[in-house]
C-alpha atoms as a PDB file:
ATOM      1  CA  UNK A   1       9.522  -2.653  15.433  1.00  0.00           C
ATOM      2  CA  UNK A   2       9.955  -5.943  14.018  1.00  0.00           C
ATOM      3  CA  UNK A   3      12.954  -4.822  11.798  1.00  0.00           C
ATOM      4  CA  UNK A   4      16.396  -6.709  13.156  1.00  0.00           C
ATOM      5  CA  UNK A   5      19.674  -7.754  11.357  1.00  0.00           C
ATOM      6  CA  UNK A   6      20.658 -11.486  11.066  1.00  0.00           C
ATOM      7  CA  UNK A   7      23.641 -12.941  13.055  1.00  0.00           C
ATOM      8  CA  UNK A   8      26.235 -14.314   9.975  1.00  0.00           C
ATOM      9  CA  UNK A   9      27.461 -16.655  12.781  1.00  0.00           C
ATOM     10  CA  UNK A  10      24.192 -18.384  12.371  1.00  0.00           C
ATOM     11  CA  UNK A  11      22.874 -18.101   8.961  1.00  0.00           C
ATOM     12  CA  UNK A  12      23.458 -21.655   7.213  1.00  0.00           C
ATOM     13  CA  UNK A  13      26.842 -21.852   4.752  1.00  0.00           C
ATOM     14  CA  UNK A  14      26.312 -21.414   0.538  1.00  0.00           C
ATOM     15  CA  UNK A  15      27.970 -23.790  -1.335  1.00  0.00           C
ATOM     16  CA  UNK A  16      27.139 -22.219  -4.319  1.00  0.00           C
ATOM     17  CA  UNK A  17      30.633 -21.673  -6.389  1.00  0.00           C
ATOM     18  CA  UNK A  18      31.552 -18.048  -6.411  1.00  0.00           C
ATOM     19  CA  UNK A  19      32.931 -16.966  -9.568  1.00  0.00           C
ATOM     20  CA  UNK A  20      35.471 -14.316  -8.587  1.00  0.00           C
ATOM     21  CA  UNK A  21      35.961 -13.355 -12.215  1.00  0.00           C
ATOM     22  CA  UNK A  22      33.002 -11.333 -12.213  1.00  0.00           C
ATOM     23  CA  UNK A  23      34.722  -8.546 -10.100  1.00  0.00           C
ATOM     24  CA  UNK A  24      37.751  -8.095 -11.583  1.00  0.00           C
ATOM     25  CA  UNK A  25      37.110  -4.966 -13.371  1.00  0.00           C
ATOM     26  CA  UNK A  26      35.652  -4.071 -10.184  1.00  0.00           C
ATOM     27  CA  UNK A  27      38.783  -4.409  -8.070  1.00  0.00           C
ATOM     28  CA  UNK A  28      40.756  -3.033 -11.076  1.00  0.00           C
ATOM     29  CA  UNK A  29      38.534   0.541 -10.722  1.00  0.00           C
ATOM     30  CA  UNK A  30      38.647   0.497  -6.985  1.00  0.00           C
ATOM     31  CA  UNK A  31      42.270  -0.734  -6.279  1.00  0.00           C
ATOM     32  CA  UNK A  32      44.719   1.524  -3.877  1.00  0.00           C
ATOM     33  CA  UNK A  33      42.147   4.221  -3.643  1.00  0.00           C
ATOM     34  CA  UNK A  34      41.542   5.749  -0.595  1.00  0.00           C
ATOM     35  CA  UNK A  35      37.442   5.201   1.062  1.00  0.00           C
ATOM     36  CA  UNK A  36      36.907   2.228  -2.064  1.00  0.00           C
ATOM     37  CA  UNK A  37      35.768  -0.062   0.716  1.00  0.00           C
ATOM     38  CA  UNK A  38      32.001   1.137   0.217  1.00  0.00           C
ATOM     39  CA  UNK A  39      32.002   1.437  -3.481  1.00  0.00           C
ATOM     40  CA  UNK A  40      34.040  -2.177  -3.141  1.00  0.00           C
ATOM     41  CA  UNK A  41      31.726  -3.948  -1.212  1.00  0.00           C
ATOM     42  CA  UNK A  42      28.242  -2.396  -3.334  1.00  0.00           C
ATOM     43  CA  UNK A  43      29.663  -3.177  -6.627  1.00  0.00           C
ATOM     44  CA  UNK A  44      30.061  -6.892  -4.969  1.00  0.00           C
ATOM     45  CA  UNK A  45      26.610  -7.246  -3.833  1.00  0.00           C
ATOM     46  CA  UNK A  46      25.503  -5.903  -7.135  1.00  0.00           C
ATOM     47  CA  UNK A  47      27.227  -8.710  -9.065  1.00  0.00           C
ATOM     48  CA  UNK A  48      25.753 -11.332  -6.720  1.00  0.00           C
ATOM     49  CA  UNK A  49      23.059  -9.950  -5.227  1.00  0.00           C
ATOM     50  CA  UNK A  50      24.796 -10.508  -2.025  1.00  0.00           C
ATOM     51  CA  UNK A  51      28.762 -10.810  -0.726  1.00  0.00           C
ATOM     52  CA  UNK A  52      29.921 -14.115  -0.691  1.00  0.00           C
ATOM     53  CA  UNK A  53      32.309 -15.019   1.618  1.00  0.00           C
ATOM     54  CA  UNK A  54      35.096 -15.719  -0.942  1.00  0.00           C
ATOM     55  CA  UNK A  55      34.533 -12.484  -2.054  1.00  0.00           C
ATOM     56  CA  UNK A  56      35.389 -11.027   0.951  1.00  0.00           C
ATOM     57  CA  UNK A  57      38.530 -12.809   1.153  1.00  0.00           C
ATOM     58  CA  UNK A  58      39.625 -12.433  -2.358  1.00  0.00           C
ATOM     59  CA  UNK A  59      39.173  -8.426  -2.060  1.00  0.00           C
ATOM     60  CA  UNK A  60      40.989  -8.457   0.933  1.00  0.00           C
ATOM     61  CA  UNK A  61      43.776 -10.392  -0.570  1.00  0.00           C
ATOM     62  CA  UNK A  62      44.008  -8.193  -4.169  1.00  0.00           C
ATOM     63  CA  UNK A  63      42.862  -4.622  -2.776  1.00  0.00           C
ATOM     64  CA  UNK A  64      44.938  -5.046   0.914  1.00  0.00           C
ATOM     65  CA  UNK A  65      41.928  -3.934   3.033  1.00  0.00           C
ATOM     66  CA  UNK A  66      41.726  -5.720   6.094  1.00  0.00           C
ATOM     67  CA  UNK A  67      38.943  -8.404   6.200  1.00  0.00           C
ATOM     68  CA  UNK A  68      37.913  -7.555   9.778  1.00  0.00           C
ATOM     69  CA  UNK A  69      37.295  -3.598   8.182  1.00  0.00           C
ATOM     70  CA  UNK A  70      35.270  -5.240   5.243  1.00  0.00           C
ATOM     71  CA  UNK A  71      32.900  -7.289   7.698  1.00  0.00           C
ATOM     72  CA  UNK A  72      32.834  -4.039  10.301  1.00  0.00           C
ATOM     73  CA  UNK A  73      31.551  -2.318   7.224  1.00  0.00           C
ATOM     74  CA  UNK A  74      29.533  -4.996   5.693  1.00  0.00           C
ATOM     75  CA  UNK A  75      27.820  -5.759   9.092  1.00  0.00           C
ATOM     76  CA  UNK A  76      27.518  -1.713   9.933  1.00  0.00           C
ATOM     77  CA  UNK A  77      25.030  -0.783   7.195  1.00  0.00           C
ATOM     78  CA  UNK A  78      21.619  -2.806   6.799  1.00  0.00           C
ATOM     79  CA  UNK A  79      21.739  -2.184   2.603  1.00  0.00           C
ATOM     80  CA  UNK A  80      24.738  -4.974   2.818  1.00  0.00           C
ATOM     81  CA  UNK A  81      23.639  -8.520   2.737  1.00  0.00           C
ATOM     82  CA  UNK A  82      25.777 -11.585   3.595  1.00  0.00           C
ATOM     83  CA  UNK A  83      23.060 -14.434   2.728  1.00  0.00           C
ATOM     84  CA  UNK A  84      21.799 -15.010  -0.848  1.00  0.00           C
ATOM     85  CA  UNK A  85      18.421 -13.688  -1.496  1.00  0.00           C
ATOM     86  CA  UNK A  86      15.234 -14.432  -3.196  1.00  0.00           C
ATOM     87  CA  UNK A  87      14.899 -13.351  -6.630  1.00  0.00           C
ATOM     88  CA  UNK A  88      11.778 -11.305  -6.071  1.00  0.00           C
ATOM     89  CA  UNK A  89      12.325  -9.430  -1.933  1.00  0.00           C
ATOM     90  CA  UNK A  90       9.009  -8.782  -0.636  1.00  0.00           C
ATOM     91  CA  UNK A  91       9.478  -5.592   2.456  1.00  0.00           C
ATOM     92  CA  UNK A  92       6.566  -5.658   4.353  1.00  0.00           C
ATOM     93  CA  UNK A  93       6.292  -2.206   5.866  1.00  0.00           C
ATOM     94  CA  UNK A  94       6.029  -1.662   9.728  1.00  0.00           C
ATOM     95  CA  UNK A  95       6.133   1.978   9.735  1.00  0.00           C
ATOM     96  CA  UNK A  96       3.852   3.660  12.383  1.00  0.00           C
ATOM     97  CA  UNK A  97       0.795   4.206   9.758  1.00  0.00           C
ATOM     98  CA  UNK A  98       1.369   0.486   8.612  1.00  0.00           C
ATOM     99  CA  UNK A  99       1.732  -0.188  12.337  1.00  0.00           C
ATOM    100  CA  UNK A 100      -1.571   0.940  13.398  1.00  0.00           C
ATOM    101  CA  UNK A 101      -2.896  -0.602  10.140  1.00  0.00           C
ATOM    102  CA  UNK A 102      -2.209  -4.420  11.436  1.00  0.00           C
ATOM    103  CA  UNK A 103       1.275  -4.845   9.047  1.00  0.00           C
ATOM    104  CA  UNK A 104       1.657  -7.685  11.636  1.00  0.00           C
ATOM    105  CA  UNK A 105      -1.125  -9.610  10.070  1.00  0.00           C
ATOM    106  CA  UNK A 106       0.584  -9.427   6.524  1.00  0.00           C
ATOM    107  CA  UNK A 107       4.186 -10.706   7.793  1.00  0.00           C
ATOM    108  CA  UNK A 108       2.251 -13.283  10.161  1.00  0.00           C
ATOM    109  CA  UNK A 109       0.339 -14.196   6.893  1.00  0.00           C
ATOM    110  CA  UNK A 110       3.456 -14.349   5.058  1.00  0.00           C
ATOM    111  CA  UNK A 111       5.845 -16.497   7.290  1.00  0.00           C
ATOM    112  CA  UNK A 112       2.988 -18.792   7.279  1.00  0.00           C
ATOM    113  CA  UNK A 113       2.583 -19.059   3.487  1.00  0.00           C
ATOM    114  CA  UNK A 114       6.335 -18.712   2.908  1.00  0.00           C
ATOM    115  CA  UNK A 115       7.523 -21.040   5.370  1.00  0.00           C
ATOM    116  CA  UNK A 116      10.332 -18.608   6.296  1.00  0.00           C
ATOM    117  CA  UNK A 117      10.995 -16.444   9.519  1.00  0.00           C
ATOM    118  CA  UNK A 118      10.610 -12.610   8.758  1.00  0.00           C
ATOM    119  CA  UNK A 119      14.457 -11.947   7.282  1.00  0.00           C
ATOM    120  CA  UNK A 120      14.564 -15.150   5.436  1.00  0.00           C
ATOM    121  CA  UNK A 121      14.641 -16.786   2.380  1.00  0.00           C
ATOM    122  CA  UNK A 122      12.914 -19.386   0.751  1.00  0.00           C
ATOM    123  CA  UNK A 123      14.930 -22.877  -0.041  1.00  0.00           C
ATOM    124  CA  UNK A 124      14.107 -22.244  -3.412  1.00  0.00           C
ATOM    125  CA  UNK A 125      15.441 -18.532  -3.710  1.00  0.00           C
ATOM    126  CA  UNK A 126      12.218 -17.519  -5.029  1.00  0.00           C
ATOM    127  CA  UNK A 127      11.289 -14.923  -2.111  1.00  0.00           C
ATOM    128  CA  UNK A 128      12.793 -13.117   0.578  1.00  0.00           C
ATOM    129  CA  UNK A 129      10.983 -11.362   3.426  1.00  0.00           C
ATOM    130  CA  UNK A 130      12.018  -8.479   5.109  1.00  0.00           C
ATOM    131  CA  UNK A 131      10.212  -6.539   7.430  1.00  0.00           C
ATOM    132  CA  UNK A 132      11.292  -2.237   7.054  1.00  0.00           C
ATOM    133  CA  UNK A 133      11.448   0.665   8.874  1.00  0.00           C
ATOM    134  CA  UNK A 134       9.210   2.652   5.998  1.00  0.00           C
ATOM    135  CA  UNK A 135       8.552   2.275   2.090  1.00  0.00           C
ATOM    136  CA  UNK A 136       7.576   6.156   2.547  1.00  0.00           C
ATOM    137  CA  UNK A 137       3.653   5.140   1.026  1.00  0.00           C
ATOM    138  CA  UNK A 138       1.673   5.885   4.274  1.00  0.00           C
ATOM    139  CA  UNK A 139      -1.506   7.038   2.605  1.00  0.00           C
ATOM    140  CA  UNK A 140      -1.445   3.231   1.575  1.00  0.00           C
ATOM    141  CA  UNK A 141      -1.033   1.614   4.595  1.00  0.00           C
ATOM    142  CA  UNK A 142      -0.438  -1.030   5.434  1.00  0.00           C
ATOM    143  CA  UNK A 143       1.725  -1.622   2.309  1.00  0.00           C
ATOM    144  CA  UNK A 144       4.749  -4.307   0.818  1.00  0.00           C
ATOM    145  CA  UNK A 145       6.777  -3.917  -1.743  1.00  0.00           C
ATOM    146  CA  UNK A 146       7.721  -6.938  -4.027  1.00  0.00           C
ATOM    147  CA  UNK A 147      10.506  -5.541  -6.643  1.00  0.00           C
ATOM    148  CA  UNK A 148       9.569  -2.225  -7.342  1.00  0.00           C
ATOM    149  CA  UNK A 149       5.840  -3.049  -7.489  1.00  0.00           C
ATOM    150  CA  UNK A 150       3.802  -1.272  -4.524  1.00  0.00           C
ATOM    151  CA  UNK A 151       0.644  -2.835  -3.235  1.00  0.00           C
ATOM    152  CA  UNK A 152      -1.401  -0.859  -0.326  1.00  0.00           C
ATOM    153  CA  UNK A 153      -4.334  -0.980   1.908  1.00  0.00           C
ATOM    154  CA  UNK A 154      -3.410  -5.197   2.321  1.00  0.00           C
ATOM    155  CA  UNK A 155      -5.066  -7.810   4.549  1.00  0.00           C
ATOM    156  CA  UNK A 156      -2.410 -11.208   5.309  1.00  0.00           C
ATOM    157  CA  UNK A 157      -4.569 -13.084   2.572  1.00  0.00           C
ATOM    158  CA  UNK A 158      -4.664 -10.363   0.042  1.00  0.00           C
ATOM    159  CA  UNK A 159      -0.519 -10.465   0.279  1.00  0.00           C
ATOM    160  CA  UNK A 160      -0.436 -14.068   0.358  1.00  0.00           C
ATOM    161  CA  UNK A 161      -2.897 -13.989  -3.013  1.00  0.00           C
ATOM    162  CA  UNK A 162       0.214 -11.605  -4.686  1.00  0.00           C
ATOM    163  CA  UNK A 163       2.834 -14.016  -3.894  1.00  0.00           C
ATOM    164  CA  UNK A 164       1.182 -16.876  -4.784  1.00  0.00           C
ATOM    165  CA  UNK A 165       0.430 -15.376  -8.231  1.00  0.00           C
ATOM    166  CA  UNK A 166       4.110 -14.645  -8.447  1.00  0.00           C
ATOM    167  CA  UNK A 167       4.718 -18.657  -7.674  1.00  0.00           C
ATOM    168  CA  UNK A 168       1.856 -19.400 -10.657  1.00  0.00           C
ATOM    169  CA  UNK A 169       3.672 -17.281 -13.262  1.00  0.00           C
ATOM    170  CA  UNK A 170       7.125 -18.337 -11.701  1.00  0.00           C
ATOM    171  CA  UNK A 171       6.374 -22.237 -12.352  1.00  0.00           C
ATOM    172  CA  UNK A 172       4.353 -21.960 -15.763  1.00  0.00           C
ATOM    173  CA  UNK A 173       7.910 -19.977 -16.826  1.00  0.00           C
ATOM    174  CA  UNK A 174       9.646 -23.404 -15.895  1.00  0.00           C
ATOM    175  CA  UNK A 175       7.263 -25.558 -17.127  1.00  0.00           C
ATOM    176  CA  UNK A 176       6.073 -26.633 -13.589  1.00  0.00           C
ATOM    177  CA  UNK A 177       2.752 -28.183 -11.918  1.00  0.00           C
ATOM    178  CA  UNK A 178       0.605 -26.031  -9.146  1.00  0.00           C
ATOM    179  CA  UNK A 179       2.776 -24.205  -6.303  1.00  0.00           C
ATOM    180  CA  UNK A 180       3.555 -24.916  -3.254  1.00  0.00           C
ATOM    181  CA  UNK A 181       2.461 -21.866  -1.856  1.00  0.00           C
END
């Protein structure tokens, strides 16, 4: 199984300013409650779409929950991300039915196309790719999801084709030339 978590210790620092304001209604619902760590740190990654690490510290500093508890937590459960992602995740499945199906090829294909390592994200926060246990579609095998848009029975150039389609409709949106994909 090719699924694995990422070390924070390694992953490169976001100097992206963090806008703490955007929780405070948050914290104010969550505050001096018993078990709000959970609901604390989910309602943080939905806001940014991951958990900064100034978020961290400010609800450790306004809710009085110990920072190492929020990390133990944060770095416990796989749905809790510490790295910005892309705006569109493609999970390649590796499931035993898209096992035996060659999902290798389509993450191989992938990485390649994407110029990321499985668990990565692209430098322009377009795409992230994330290899999972199961997307639950084995009759489609091998399958990825991209959003909530399912695409089975895939060959590696057949997924890159989908992304790169994605990058088309992503740069005529912005006014931009061909992709680099």
């Amino acid at each position: 199984m090719r699924v694995q978590r990422l070390d924070h210790r390694s992953a490169p620092e976001v100097t992206d300013a963090v806008d703490l304001s955007r929780i405070e209604s948050l914290i104010e619902k969550y505050r001096g409650r018993k078990g709000s760590t959970i609901p604390l740190l989910q309602g943080a990654q939905d806001e940014y779409g991951y958990i900064p690490r100034e978020v961290f510290n400010h609800l450790a500093l306004r809710c009085g929950i110990e920072l190492s508890e929020m990390y133990g937590v944060a770095t416990f459960y796989a749905q809790f991300r510490l790295q910005p992602v892309g705006r569109y995740i493609i999970k390649v499945c590796h499931g035993t039915a898209c096992h035996v199906q060659n999902a290798n090829k389509i993450t191989d294909a992938l990485v390649e196309a994407l110029g990321v390592a499985d668990g990565e994200t692209t430098e322009d926060r377009l795409f992230t790719l994330e290899s999972v246990a199961c997307l639950g579609c084995c009759s489609l095998a091998p399958v990825m999801m991209i959003g909530e848009e399912t695409f089975g029975k895939l060959t590696g150039p057949e997924a890159v084709k989908i992304v790169k389609n994605i990058r088309i409709k992503e740069n005529e949106a912005r006014g931009e030339d061909a992709p680099s994909i």
